[in-house]
C-alpha atoms as a PDB file:
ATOM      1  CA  UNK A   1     -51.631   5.370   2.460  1.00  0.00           C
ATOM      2  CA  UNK A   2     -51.081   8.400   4.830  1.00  0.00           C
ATOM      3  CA  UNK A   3     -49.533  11.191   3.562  1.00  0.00           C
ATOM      4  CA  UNK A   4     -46.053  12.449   5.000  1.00  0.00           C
ATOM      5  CA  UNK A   5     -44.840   9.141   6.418  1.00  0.00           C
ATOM      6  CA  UNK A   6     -43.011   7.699   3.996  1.00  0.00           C
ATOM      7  CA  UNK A   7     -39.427   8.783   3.424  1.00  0.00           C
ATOM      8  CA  UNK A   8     -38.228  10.380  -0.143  1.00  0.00           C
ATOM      9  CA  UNK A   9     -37.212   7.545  -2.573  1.00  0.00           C
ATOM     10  CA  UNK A  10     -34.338   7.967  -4.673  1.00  0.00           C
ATOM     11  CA  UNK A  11     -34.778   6.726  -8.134  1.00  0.00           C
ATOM     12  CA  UNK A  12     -30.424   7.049  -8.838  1.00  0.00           C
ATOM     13  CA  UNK A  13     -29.180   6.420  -5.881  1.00  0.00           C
ATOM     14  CA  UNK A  14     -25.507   5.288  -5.972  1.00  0.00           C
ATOM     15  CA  UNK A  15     -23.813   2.065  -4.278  1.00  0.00           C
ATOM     16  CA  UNK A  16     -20.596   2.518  -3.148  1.00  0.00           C
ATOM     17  CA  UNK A  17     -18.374  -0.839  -2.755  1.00  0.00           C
ATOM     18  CA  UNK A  18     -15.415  -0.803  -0.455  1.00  0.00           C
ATOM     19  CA  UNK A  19     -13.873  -2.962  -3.653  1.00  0.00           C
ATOM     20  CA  UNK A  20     -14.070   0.452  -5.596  1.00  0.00           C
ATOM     21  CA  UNK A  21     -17.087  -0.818  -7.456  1.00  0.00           C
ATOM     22  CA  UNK A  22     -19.909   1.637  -7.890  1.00  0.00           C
ATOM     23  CA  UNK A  23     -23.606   1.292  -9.598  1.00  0.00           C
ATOM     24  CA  UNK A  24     -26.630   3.313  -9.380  1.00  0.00           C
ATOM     25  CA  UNK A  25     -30.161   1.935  -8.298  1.00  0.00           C
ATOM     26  CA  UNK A  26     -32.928   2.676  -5.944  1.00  0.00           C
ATOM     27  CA  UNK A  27     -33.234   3.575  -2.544  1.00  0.00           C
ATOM     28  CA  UNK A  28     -34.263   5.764   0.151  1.00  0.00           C
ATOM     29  CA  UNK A  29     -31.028   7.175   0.789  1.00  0.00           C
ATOM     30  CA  UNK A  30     -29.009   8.895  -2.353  1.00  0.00           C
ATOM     31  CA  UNK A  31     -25.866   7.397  -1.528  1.00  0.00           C
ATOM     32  CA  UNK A  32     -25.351   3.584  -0.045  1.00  0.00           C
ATOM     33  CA  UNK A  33     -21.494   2.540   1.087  1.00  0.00           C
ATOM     34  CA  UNK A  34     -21.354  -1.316   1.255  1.00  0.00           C
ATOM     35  CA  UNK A  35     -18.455  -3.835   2.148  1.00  0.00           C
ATOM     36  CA  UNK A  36     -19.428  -6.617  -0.340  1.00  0.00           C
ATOM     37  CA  UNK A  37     -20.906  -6.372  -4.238  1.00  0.00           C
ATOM     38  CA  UNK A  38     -20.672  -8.811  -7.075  1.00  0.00           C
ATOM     39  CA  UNK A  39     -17.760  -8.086  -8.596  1.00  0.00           C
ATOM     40  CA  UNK A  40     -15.634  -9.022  -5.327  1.00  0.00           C
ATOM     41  CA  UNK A  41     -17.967 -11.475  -3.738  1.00  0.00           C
ATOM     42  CA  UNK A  42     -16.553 -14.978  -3.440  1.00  0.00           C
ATOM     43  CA  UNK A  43     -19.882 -16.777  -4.359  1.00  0.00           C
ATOM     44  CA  UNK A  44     -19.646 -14.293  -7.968  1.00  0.00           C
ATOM     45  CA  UNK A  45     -15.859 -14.079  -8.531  1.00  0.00           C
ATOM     46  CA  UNK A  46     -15.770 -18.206  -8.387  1.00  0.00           C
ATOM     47  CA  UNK A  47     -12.939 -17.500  -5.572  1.00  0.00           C
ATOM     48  CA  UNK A  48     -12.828 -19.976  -2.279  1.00  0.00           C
ATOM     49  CA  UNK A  49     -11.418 -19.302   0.839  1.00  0.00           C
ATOM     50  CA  UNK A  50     -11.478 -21.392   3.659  1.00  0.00           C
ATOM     51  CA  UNK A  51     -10.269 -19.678   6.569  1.00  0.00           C
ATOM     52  CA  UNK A  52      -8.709 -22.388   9.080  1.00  0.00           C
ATOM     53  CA  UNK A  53      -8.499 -21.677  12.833  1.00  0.00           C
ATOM     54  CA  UNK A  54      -6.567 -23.937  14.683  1.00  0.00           C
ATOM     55  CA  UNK A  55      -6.178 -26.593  11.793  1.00  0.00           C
ATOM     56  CA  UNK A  56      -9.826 -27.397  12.378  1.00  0.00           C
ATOM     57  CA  UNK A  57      -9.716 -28.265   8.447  1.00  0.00           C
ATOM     58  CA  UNK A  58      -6.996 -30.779   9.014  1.00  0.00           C
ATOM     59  CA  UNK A  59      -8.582 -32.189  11.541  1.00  0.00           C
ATOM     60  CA  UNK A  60     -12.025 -32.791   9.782  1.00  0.00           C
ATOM     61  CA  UNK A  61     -10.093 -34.609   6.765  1.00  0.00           C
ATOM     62  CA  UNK A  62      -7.626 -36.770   9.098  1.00  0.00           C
ATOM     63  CA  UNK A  63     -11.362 -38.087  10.705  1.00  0.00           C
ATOM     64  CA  UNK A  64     -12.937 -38.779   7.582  1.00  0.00           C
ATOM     65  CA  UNK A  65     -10.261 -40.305   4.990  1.00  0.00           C
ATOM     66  CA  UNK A  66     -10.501 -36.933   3.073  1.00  0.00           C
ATOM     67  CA  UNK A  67      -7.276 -35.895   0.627  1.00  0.00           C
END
């Protein structure tokens, strides 16, 4: 490996969720902000939203026989 290329790696860097959730792990920067974690993902939290535009949902069950 060359020497003086690679950037400084942080070995406690701390995630900051816009949910309020923080954790510490590793990274190259010390601080990370992100918009989604897993405590207020959908997939993780068991929550579903469907977000309908235009009754597109509707639609899609009226064609098919859904309930």
């Amino acid at each position: 490996m060359k020497a003086k290329i690679h950037p400084q790696y942080y070995t406690n860097a701390v995630v900051v969720c816009s949910c309020g959730n923080t954790f510490v792990t590793g990274a190259t920067q010390p601080t990370l902000r992100v918009e989604v974690c897993s405590k207020c993902h959908p997939f993780f939290t068991g929550e579903q939203r469907i977000v309908d535009t235009e009754g597109r949902v509707e639609r899609m069950r009226r064609r098919y026989g859904l309930k």
